[in-house]
N, C-alpha and C. Protein backbone atom coordinates (compact mmCIF):
# COMPACT_ATOMS: atom_id res chain seq x y z
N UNK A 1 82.99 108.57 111.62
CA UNK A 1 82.77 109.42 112.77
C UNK A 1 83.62 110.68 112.60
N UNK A 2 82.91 111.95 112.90
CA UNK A 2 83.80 112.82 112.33
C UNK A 2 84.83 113.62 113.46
N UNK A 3 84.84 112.96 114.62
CA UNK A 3 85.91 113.13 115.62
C UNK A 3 87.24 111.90 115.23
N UNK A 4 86.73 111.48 114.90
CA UNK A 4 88.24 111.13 113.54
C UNK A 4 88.90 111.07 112.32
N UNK A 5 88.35 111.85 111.78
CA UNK A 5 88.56 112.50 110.91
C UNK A 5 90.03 112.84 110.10
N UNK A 6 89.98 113.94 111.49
CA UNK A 6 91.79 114.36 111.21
C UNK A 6 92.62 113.05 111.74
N UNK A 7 92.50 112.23 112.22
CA UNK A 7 93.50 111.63 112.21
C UNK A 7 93.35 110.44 110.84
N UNK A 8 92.22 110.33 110.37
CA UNK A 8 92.62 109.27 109.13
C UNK A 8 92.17 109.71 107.97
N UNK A 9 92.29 111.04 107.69
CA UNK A 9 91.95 111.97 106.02
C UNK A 9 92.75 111.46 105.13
N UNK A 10 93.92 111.13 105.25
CA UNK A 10 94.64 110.98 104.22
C UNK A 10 94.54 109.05 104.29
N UNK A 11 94.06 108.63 104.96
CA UNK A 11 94.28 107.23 105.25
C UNK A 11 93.79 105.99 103.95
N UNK A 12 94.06 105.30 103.16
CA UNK A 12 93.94 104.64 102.41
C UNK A 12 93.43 103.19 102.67
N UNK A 13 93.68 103.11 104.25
CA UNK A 13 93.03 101.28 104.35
C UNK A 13 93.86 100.77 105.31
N UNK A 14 94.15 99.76 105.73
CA UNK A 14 94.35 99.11 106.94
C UNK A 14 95.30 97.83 106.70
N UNK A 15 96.22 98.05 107.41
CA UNK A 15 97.17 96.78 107.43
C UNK A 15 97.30 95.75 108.76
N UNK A 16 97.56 94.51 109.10
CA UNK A 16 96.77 93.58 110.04
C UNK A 16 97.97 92.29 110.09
N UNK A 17 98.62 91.62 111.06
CA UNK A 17 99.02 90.64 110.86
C UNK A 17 98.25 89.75 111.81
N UNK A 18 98.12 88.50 111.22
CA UNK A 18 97.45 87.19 112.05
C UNK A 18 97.95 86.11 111.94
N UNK A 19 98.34 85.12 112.96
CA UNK A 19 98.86 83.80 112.72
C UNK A 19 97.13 83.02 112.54
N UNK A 20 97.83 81.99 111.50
CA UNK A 20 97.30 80.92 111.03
C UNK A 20 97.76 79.46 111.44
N UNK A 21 96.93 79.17 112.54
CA UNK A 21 97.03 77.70 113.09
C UNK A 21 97.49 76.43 111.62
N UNK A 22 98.16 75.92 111.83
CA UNK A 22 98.59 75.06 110.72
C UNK A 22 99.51 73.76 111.63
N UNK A 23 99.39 72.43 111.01
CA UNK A 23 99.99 71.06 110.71
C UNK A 23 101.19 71.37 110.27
N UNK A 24 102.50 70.67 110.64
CA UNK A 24 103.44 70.47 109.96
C UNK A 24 104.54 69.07 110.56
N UNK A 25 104.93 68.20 109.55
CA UNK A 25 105.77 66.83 110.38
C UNK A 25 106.70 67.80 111.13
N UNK A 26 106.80 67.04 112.12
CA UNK A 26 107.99 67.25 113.39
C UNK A 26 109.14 67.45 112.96
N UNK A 27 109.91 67.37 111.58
CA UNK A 27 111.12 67.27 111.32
C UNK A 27 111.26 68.86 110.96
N UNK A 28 110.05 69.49 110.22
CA UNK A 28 109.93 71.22 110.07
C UNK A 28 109.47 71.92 110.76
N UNK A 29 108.69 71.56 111.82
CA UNK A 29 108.13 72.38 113.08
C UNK A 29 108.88 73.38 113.55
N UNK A 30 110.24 73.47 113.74
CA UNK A 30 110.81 74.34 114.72
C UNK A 30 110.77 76.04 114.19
N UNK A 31 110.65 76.29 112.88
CA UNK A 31 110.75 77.65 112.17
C UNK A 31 109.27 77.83 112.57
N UNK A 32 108.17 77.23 112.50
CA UNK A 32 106.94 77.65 112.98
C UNK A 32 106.66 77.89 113.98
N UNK A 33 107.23 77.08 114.91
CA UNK A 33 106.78 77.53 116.45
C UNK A 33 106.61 79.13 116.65
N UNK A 34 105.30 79.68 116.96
CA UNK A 34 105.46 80.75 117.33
C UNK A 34 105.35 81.08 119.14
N UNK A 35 105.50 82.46 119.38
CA UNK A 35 105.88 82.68 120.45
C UNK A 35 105.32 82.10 121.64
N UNK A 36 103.83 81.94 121.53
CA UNK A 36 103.30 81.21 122.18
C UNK A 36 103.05 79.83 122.67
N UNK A 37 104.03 79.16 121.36
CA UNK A 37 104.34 77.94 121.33
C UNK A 37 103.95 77.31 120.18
N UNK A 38 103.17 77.62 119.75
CA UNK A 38 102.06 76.90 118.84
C UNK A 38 102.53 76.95 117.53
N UNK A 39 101.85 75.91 116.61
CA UNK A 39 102.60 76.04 115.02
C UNK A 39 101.41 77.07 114.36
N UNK A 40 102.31 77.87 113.73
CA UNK A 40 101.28 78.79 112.82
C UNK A 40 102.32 79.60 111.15
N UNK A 41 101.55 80.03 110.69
CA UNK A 41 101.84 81.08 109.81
C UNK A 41 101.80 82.10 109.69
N UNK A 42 102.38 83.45 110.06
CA UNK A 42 102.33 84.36 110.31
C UNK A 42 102.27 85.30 108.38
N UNK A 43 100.63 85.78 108.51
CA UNK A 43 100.16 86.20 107.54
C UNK A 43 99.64 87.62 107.71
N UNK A 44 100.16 88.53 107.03
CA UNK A 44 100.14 89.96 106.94
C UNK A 44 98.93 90.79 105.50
N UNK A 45 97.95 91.50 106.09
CA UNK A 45 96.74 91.13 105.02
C UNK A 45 96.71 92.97 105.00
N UNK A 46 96.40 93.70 103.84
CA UNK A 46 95.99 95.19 104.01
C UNK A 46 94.72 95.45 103.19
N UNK A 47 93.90 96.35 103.68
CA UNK A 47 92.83 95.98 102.72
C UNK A 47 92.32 97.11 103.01
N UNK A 48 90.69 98.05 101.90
CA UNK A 48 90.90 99.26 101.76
C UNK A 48 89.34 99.39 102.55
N UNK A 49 88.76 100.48 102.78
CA UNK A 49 87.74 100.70 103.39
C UNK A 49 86.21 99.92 103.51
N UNK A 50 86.54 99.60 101.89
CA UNK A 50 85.01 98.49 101.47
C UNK A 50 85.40 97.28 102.11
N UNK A 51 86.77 97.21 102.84
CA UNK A 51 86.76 95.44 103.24
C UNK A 51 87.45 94.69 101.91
N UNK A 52 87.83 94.82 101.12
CA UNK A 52 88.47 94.24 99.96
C UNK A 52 89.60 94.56 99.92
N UNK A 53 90.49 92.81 99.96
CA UNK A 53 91.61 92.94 100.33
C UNK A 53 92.56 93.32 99.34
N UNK A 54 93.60 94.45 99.61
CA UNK A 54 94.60 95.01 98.33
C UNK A 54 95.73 94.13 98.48
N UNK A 55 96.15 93.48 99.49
CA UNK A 55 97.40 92.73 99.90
C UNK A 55 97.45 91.70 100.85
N UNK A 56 98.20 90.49 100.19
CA UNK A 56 98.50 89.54 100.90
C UNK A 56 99.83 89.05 101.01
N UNK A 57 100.22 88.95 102.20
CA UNK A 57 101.42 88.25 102.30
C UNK A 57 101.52 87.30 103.01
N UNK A 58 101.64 85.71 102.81
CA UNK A 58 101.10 84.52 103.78
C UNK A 58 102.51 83.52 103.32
N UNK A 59 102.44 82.60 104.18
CA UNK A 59 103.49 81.44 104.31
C UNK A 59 104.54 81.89 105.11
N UNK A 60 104.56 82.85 106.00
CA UNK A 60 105.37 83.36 106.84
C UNK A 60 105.67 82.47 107.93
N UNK A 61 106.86 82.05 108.17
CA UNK A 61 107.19 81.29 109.87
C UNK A 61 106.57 81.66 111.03
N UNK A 62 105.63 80.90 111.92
CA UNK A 62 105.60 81.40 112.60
C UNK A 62 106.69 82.36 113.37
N UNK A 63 107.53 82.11 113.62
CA UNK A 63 108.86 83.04 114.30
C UNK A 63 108.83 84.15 113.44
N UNK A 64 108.36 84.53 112.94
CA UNK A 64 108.60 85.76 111.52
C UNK A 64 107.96 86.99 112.58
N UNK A 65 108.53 88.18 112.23
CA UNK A 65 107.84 88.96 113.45
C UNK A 65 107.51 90.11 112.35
N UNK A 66 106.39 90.70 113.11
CA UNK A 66 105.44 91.58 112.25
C UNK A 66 106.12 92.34 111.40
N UNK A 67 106.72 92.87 112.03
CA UNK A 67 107.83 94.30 111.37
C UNK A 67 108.43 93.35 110.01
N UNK A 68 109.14 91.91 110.15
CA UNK A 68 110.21 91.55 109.07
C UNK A 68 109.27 91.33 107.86
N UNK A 69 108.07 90.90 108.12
CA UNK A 69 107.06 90.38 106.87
C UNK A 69 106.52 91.61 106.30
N UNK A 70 106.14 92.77 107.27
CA UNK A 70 106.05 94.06 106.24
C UNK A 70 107.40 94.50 105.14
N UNK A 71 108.42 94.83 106.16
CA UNK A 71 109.59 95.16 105.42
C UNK A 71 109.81 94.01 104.17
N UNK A 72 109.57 93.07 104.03
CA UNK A 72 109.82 91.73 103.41
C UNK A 72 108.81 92.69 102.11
N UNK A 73 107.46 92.91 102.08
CA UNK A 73 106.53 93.30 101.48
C UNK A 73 106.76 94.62 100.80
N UNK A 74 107.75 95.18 101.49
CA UNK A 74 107.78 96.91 101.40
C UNK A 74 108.89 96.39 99.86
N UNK A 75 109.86 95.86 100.31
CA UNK A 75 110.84 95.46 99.37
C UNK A 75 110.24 94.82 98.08
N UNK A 76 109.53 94.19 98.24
CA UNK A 76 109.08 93.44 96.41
C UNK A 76 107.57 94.50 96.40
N UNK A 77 107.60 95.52 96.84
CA UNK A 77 106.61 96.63 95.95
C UNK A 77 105.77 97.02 96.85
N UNK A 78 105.46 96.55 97.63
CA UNK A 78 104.34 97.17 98.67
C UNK A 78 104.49 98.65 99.21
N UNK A 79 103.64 99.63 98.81
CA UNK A 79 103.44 100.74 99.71
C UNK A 79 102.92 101.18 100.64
N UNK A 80 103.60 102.05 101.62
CA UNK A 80 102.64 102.57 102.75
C UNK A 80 102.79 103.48 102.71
């Protein structure tokens, strides 16, 4: 659409975090609990215009918060 244009000309693709519902015994549960309560994996995905994903970053605690799993990503090579 070309009323957006200027805001994503230089734009390369799209970055996204999603928890992933997941099982774990009761004795490791507590690092997963996420905020809502629930056990998950907090998985951070970037991917380029065609829909094909350039980056994954998964096995994250639920408790892991968006910002630490990028920065986590930025550090072993990831660019934005």
């Amino acid at each position: 659409d070309p009323r957006f244009f200027p805001y994503f000309e230089n734009c390369i693709g799209a970055i996204d975090g999603t928890h992933v519902p997941m099982t774990v015994t009761p004795d490791k549960a507590a690092p997963f609990r996420n905020r809502k309560g629930t056990l998950s994996q907090n998985v951070m995905v970037a991917c380029d215009f065609d829909l094909n994903f350039t980056f994954i970053s998964c096995g994250w605690e639920g408790l892991a918060t968006d910002a630490r799993v990028l920065q986590s990503a930025m550090n072993h090579g990831f660019k934005v």
